[in-house]
N, C-alpha and C. Protein backbone atom coordinates (compact mmCIF):
# COMPACT_ATOMS: atom_id res chain seq x y z
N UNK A 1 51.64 78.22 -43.05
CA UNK A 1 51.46 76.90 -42.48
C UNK A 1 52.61 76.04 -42.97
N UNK A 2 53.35 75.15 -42.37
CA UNK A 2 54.46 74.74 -42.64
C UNK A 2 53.77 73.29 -42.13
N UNK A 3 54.29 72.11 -42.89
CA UNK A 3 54.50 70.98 -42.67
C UNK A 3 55.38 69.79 -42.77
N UNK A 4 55.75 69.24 -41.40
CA UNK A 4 56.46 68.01 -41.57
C UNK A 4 56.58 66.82 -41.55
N UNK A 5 57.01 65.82 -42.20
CA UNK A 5 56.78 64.38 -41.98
C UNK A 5 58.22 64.21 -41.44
N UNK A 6 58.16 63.40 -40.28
CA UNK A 6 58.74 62.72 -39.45
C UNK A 6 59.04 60.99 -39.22
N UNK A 7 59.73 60.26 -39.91
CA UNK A 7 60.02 58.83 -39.64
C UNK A 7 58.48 58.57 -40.21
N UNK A 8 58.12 57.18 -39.61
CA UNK A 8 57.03 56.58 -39.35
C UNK A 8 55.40 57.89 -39.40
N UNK A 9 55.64 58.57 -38.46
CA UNK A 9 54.49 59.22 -38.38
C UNK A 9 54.62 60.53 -38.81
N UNK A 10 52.87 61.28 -39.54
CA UNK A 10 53.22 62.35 -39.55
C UNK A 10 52.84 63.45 -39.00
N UNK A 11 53.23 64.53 -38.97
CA UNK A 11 53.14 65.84 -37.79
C UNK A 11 52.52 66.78 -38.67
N UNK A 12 51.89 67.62 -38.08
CA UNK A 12 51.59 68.91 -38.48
C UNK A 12 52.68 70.30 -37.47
N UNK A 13 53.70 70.56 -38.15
CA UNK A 13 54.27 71.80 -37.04
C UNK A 13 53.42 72.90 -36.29
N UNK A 14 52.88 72.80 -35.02
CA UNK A 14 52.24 73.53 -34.19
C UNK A 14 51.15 72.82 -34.12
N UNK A 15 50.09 73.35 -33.09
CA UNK A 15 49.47 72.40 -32.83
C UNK A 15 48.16 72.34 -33.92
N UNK A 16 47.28 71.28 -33.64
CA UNK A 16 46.29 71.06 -34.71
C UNK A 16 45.48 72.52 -34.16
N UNK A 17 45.18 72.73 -33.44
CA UNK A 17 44.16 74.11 -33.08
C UNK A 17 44.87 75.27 -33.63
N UNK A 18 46.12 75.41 -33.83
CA UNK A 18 46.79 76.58 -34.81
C UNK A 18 46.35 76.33 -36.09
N UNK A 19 46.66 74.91 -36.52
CA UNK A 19 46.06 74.64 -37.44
C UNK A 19 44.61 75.19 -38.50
N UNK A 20 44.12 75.08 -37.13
CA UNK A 20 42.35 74.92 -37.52
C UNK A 20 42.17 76.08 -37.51
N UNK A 21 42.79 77.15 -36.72
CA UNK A 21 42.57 78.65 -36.98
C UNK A 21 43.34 79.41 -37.80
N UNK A 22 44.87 78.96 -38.48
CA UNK A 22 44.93 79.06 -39.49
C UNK A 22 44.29 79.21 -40.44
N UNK A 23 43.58 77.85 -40.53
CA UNK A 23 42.85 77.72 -41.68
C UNK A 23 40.91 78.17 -41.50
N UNK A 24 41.00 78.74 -40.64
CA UNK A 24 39.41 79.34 -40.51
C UNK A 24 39.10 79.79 -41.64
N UNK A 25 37.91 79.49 -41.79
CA UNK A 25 37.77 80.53 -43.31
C UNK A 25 37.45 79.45 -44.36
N UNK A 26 38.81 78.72 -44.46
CA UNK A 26 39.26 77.53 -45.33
C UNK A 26 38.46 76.14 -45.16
N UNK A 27 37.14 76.09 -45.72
CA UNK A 27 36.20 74.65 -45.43
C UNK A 27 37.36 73.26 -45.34
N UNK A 28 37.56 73.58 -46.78
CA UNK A 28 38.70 72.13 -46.84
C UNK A 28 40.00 71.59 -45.99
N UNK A 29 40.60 73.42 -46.06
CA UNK A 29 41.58 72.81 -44.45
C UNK A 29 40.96 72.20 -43.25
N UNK A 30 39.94 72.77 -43.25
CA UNK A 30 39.54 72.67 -41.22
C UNK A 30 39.16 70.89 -41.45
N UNK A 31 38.94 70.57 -42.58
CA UNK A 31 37.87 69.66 -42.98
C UNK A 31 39.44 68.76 -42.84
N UNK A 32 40.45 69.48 -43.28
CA UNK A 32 41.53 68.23 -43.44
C UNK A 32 42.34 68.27 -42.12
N UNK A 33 42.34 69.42 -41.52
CA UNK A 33 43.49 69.08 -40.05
C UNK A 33 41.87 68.46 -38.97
N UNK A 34 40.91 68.59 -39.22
CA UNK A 34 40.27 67.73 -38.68
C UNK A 34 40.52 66.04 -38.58
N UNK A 35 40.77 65.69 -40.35
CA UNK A 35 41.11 64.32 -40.64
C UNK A 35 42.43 64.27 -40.30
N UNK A 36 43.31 64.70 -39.67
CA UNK A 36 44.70 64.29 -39.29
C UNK A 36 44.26 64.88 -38.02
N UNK A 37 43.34 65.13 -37.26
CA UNK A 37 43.51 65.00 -35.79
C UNK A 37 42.71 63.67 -35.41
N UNK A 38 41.65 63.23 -36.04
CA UNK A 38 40.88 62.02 -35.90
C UNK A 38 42.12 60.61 -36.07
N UNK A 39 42.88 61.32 -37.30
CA UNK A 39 43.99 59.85 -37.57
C UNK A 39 44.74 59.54 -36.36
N UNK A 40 45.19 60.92 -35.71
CA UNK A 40 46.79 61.08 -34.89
C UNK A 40 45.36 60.39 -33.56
N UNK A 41 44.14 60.45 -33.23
CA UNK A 41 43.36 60.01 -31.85
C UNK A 41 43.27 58.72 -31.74
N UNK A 42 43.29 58.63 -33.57
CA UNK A 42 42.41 56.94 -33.83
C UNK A 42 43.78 56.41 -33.50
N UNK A 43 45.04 56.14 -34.33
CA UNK A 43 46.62 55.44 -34.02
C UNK A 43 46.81 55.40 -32.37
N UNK A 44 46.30 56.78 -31.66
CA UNK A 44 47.18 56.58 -30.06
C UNK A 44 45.97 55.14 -29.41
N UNK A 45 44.78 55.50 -29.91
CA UNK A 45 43.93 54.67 -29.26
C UNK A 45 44.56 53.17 -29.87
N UNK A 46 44.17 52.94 -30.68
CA UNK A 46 44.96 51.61 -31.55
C UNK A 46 46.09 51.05 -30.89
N UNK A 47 47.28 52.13 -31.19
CA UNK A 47 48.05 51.74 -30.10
C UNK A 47 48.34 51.13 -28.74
N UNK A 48 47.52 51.59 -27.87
CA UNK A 48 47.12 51.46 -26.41
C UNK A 48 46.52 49.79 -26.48
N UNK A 49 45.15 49.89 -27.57
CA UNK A 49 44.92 48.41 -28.01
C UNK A 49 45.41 47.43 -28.25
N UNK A 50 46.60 47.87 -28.96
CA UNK A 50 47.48 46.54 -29.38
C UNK A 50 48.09 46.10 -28.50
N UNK A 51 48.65 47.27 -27.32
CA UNK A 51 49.66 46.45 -26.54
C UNK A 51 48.88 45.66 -25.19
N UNK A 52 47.50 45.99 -25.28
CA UNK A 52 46.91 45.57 -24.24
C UNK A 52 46.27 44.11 -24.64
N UNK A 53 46.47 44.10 -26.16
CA UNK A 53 46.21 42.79 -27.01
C UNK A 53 47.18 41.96 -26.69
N UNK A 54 48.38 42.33 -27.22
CA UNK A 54 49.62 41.64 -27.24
C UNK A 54 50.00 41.40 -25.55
N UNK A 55 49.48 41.45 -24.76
CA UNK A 55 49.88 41.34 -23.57
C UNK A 55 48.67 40.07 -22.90
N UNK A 56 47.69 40.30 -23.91
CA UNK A 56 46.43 39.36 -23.63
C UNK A 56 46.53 38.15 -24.23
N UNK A 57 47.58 38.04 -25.37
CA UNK A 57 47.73 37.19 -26.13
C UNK A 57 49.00 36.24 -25.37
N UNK A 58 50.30 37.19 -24.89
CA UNK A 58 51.16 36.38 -24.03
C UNK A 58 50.19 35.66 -23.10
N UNK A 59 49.81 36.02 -22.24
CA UNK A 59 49.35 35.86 -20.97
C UNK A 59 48.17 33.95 -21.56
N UNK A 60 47.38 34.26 -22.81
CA UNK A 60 46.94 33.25 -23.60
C UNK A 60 47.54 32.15 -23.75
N UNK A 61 48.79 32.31 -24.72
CA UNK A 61 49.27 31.42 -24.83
C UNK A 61 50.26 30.61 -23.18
N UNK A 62 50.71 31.17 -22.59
CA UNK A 62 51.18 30.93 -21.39
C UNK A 62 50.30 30.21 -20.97
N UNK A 63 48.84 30.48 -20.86
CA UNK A 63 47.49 29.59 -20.28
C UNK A 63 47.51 28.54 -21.19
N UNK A 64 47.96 28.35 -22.44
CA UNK A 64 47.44 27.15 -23.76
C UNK A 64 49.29 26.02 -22.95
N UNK A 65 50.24 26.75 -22.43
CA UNK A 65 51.07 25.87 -22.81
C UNK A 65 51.21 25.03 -20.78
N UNK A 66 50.90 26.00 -20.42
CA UNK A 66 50.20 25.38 -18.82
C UNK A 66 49.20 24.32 -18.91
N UNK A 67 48.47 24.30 -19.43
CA UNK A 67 47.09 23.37 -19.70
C UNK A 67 48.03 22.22 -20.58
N UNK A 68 48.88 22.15 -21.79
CA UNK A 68 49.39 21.23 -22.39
C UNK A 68 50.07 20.55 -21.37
N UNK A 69 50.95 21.17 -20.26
CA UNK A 69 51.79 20.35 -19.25
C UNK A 69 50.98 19.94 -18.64
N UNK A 70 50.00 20.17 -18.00
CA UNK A 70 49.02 19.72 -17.05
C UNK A 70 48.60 18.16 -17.46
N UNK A 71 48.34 18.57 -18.99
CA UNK A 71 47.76 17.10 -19.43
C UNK A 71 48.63 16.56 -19.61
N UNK A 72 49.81 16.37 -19.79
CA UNK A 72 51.04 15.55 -19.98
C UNK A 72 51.18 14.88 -18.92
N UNK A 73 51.63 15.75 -18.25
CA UNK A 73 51.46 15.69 -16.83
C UNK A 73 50.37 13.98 -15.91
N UNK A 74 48.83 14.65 -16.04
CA UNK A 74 48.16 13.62 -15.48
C UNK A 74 48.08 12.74 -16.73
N UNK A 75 48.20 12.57 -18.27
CA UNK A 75 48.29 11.42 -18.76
C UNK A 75 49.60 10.82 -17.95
N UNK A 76 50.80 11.13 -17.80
CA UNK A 76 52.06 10.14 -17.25
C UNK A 76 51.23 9.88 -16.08
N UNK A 77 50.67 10.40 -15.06
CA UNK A 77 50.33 9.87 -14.09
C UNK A 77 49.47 8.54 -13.94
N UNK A 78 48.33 8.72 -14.83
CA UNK A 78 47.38 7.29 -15.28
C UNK A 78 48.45 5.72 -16.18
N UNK A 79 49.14 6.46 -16.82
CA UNK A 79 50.53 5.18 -17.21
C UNK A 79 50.68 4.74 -15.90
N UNK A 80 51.88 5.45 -14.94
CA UNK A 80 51.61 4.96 -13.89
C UNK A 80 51.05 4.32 -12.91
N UNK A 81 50.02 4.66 -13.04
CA UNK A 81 48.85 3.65 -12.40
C UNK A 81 48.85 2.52 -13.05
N UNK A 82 48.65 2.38 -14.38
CA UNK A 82 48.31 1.44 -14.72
C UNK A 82 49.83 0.24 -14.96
N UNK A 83 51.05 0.87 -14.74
CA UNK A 83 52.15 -0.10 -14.60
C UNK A 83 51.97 -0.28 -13.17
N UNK A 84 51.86 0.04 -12.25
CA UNK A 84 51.38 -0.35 -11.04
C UNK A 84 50.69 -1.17 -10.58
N UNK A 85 49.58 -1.35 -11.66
CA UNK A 85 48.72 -2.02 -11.73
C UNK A 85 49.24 -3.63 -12.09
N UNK A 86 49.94 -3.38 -12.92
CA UNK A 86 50.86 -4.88 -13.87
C UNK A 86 51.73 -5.10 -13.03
N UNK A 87 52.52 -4.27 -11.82
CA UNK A 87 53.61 -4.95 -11.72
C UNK A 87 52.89 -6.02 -10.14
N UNK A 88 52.09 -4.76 -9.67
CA UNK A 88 51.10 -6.06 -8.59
C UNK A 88 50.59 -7.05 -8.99
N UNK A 89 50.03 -6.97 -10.11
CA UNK A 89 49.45 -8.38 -10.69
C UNK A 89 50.09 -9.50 -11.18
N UNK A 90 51.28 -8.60 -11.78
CA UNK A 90 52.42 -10.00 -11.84
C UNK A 90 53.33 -10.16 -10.64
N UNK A 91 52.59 -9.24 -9.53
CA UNK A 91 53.66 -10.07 -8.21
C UNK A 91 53.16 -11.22 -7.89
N UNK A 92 51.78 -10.87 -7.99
CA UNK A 92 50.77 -11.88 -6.92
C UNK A 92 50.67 -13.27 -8.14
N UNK A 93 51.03 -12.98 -9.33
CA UNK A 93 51.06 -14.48 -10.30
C UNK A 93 52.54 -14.98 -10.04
N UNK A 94 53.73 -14.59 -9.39
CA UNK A 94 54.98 -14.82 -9.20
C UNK A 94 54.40 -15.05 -7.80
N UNK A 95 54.43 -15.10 -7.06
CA UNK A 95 53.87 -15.66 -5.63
C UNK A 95 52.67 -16.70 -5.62
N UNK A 96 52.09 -17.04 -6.63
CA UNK A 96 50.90 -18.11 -6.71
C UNK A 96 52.31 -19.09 -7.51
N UNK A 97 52.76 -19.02 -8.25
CA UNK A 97 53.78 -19.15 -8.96
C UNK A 97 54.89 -19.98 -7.77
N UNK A 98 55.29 -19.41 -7.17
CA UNK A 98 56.48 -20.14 -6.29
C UNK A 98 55.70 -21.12 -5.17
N UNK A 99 54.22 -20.61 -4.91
CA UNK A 99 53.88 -21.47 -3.63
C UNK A 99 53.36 -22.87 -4.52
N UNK A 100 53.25 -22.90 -6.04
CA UNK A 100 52.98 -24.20 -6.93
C UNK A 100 54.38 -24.54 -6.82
N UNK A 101 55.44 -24.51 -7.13
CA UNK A 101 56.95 -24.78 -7.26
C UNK A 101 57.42 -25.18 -5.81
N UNK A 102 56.61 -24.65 -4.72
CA UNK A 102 57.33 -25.07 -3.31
C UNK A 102 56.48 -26.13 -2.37
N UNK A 103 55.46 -26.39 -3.55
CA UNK A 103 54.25 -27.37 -2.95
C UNK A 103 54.40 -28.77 -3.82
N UNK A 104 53.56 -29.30 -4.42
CA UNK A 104 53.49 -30.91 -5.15
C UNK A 104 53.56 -30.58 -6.26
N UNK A 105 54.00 -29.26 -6.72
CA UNK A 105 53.80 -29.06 -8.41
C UNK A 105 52.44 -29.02 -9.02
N UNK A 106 51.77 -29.48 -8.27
CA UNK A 106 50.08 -29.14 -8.40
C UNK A 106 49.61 -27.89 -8.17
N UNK A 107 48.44 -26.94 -8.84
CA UNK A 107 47.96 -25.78 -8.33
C UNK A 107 47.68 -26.19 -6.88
N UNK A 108 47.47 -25.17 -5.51
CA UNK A 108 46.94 -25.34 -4.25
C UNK A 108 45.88 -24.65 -4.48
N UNK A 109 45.34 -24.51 -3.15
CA UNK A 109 44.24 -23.34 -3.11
C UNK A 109 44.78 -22.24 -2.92
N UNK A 110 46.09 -22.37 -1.88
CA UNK A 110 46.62 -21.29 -1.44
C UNK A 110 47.35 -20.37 -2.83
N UNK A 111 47.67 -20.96 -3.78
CA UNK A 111 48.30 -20.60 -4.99
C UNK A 111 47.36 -19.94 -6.19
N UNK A 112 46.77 -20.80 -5.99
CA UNK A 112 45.14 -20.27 -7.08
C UNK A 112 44.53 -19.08 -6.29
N UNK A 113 44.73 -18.59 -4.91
CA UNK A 113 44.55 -17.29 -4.13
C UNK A 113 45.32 -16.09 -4.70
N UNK A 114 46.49 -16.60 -4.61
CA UNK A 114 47.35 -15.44 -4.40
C UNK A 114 47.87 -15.21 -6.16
N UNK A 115 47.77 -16.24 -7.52
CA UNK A 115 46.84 -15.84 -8.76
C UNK A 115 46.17 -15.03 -8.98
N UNK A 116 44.89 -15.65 -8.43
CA UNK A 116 43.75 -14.66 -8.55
C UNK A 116 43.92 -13.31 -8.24
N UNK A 117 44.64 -12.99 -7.05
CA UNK A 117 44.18 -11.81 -6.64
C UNK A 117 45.31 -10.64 -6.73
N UNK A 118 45.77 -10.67 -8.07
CA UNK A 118 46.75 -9.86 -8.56
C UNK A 118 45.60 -9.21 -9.73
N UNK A 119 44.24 -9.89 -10.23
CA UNK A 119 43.47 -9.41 -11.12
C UNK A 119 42.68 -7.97 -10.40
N UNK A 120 42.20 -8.39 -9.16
CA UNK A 120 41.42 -7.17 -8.31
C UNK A 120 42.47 -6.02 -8.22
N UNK A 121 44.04 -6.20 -7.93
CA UNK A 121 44.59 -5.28 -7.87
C UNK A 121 44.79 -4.13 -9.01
N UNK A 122 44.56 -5.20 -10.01
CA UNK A 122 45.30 -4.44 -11.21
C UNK A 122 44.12 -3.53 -12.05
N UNK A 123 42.76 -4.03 -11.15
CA UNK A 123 41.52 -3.31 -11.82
C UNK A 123 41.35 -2.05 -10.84
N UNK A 124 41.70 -2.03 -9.63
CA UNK A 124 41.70 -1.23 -8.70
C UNK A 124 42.33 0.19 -9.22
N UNK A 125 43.99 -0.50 -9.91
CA UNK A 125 44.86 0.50 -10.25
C UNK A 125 44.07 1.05 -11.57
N UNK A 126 43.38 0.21 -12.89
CA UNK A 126 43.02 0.12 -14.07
C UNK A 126 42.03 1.70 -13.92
N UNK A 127 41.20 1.18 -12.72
CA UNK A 127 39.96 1.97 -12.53
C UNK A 127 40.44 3.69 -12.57
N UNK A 128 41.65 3.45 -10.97
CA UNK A 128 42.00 4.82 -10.75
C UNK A 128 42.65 5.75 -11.84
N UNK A 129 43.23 4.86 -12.60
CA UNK A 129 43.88 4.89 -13.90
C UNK A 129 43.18 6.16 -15.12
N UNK A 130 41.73 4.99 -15.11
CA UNK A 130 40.86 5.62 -15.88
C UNK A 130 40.64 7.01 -16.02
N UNK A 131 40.13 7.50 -13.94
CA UNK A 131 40.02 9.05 -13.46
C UNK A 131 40.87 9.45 -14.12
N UNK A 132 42.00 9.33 -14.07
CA UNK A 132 43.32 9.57 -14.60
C UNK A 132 43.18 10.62 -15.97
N UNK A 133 42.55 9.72 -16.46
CA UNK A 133 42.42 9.63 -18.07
C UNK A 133 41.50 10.57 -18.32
N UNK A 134 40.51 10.81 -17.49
CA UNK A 134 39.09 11.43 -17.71
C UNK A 134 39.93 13.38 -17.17
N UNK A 135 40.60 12.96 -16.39
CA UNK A 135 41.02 14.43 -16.28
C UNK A 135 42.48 14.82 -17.09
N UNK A 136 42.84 13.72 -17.72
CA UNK A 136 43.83 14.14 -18.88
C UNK A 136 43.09 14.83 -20.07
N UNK A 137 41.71 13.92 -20.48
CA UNK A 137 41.09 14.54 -21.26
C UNK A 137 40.57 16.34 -21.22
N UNK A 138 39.98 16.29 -19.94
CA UNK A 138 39.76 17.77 -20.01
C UNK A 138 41.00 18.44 -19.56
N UNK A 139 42.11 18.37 -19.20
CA UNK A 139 43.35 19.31 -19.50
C UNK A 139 43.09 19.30 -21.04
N UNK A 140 43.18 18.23 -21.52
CA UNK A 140 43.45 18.49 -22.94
C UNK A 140 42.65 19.49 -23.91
N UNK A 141 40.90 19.39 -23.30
CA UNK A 141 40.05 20.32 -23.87
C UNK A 141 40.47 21.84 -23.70
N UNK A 142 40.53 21.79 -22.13
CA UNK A 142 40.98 22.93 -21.91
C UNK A 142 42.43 23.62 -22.73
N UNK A 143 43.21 22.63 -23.16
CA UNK A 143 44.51 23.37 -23.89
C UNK A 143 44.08 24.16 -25.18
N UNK A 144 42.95 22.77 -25.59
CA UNK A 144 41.72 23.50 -26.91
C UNK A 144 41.66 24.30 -26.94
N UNK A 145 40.94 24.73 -25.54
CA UNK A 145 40.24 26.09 -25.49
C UNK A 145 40.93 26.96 -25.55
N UNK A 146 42.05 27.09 -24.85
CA UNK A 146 43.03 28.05 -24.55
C UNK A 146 43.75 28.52 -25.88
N UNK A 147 43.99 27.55 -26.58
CA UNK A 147 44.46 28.10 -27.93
C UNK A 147 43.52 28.79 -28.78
N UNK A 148 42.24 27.99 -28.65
CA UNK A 148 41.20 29.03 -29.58
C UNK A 148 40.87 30.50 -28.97
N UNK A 149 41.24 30.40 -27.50
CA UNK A 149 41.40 32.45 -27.22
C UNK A 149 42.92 32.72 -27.49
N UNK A 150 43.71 31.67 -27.82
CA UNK A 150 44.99 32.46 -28.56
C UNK A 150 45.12 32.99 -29.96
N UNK A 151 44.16 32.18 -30.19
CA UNK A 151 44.05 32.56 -31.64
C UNK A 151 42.92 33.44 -32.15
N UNK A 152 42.15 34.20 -31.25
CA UNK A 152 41.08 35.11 -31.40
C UNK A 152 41.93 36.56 -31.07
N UNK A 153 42.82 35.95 -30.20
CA UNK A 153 43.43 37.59 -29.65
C UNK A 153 44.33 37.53 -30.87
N UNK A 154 44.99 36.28 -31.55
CA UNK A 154 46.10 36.89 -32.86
C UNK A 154 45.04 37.51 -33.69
N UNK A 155 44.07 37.15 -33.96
CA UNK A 155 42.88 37.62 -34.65
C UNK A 155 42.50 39.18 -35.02
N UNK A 156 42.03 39.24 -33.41
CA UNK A 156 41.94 40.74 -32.94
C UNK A 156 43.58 41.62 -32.95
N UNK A 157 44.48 41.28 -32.95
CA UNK A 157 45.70 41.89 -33.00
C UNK A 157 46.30 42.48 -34.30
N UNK A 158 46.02 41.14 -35.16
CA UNK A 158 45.78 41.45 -36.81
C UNK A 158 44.79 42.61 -37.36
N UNK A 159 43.67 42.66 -36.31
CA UNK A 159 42.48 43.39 -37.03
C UNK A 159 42.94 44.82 -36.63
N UNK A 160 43.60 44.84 -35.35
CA UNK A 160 44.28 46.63 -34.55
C UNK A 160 45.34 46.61 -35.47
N UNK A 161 46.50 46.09 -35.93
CA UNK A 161 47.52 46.28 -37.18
C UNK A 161 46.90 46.91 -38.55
N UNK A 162 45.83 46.17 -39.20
CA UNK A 162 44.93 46.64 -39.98
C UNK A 162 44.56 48.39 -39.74
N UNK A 163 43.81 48.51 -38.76
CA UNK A 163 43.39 49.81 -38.37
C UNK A 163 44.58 51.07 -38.13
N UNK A 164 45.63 50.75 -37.96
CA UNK A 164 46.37 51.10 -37.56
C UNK A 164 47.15 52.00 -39.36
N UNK A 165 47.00 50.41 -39.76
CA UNK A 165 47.74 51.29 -41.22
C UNK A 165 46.82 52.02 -41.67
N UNK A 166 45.23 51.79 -41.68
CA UNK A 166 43.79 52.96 -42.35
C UNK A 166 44.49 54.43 -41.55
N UNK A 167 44.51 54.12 -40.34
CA UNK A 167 44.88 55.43 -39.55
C UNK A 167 45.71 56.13 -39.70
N UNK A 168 47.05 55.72 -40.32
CA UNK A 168 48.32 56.02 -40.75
C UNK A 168 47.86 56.76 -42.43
N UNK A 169 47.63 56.34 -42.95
CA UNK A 169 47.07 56.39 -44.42
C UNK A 169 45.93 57.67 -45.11
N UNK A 170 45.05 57.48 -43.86
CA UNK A 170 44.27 58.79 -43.53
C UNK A 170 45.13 59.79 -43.37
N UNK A 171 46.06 60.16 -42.36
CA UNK A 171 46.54 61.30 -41.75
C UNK A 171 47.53 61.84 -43.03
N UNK A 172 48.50 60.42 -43.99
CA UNK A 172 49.03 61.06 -44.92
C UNK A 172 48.21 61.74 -46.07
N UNK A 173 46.42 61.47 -46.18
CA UNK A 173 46.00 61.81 -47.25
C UNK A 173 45.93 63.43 -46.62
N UNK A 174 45.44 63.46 -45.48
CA UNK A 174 45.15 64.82 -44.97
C UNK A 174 46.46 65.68 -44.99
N UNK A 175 47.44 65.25 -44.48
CA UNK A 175 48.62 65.89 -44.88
C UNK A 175 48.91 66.60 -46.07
N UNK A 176 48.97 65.72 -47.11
CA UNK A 176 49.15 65.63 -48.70
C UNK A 176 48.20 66.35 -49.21
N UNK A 177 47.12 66.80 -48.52
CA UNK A 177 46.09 67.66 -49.12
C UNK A 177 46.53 69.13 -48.84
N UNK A 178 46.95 69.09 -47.46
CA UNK A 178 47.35 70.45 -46.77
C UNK A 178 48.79 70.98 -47.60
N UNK A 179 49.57 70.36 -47.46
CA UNK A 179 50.36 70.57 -48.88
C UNK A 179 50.22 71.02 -49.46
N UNK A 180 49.26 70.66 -50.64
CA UNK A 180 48.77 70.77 -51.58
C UNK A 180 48.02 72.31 -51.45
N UNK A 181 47.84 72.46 -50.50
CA UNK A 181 46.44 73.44 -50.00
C UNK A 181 47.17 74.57 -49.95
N UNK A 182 48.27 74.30 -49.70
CA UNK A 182 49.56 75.40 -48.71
C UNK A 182 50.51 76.21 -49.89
N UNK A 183 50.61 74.95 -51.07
CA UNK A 183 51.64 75.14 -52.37
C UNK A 183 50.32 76.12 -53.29
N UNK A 184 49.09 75.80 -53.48
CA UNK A 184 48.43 76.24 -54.00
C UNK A 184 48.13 77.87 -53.88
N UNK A 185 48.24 78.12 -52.12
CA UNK A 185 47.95 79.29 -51.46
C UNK A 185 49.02 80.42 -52.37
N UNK A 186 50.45 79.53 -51.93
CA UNK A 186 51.80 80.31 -51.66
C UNK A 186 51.80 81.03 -53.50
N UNK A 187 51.13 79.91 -54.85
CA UNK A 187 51.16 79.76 -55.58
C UNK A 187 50.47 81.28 -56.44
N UNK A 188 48.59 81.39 -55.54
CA UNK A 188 48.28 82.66 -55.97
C UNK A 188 48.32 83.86 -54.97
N UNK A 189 49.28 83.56 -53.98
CA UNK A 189 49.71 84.65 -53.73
C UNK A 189 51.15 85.66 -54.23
N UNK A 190 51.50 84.53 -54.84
CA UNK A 190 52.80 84.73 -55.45
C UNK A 190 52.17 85.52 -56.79
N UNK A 191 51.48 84.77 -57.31
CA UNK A 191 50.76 85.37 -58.93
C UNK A 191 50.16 86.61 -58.40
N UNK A 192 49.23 86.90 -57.07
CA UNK A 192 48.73 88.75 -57.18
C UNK A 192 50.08 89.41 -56.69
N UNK A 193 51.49 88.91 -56.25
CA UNK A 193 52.18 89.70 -55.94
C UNK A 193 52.82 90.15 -57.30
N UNK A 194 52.95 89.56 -58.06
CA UNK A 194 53.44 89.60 -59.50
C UNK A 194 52.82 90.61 -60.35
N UNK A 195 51.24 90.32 -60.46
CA UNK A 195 50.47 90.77 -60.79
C UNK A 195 49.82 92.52 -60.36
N UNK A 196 50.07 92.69 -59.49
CA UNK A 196 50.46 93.71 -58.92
C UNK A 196 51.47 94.80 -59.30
N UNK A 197 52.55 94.21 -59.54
CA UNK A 197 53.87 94.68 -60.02
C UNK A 197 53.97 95.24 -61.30
């Protein structure tokens, strides 16, 4: 039985079922290329997980930073309204304004009209304003939200990294046993060949 470690991961040379019949017979081998075939199933699965994480997590945050523009977005829009709101209201006080200046210098009626009714405008705009505001707010919840599933999938991404090194860690103990298993073999077979002699 020959074994190699390779970069990052490690291998058993031939397949694990050579392995396992290799070592028939052998409780502890079968028991250990078992635990380095469970490691090498558990890492591909993990694997597959993470990137389907990390792809859940882009796609997350992309949703957290859409929802932040959104609310930016309709907050500038409710400003708007509401300077809209001011600049009608100070038209209609600049037009109550000139018809006092183009009359006896006295308020008119006609002047105390067109006063007044820069206030209705500017509550009109104030009001729509408000909506404004009420759906800035929930963009904004929603950005909430969106970050708290960004930060469940970093969560869960952290927790597949985790598993990932158990899985890695496992396969070197099983390795390191087979080794061990292999040096031991070579060890008293070497001693009855000796012994023999």
């Amino acid at each position: 039985m020959s074994i190699d470690r390779i970069g990052s991961s490690s291998t058993v040379l031939g397949s694990l079922s050579e392995l396992a019949l290799e070592a028939s017979g052998d409780t502890n081998a079968a028991v250990a290329a078992m635990m380095l075939e469970h490691a090498q199933q558990k890492r591909e699965t993990l694997g597959q997980a993470r990137l389907a994480e990390e792809e859940l997590l882009r796609k997350r945050e992309a949703e957290q930073v859409a929802k932040i523009r959104e609310q930016a977005e309709v907050a500038a829009e409710a400003a708007r309204l509401r300077a809209l709101g001011s600049i009608a209201s100070g038209a209609f006080g600049i037009a109550g304004g000139a018809t006092i200046c183009a009359g006896s210098g006295e308020p008119s009626g006609e002047s105390k009209i067109l006063s007044a009714s820069g206030d209705p405008v500017k509550g009109v705009f104030e009001f729509v304003a408000a909506e404004r505001d009420i759906d800035a707010g929930n963009a904004r919840a929603d950005a909430t939200a969106a970050d708290h599933r960004a930060a469940a999938a970093k969560r869960r991404l952290e927790d597949i990294h985790s598993e990932q090194s158990d899985a890695r860690e496992l396969a070197r103990t099983a390795i390191d046993f087979l080794k061990e298993l292999t040096k031991s073999r070579a060890e008293i077979d070497q001693a009855a060949l000796l012994h023999r002699a």
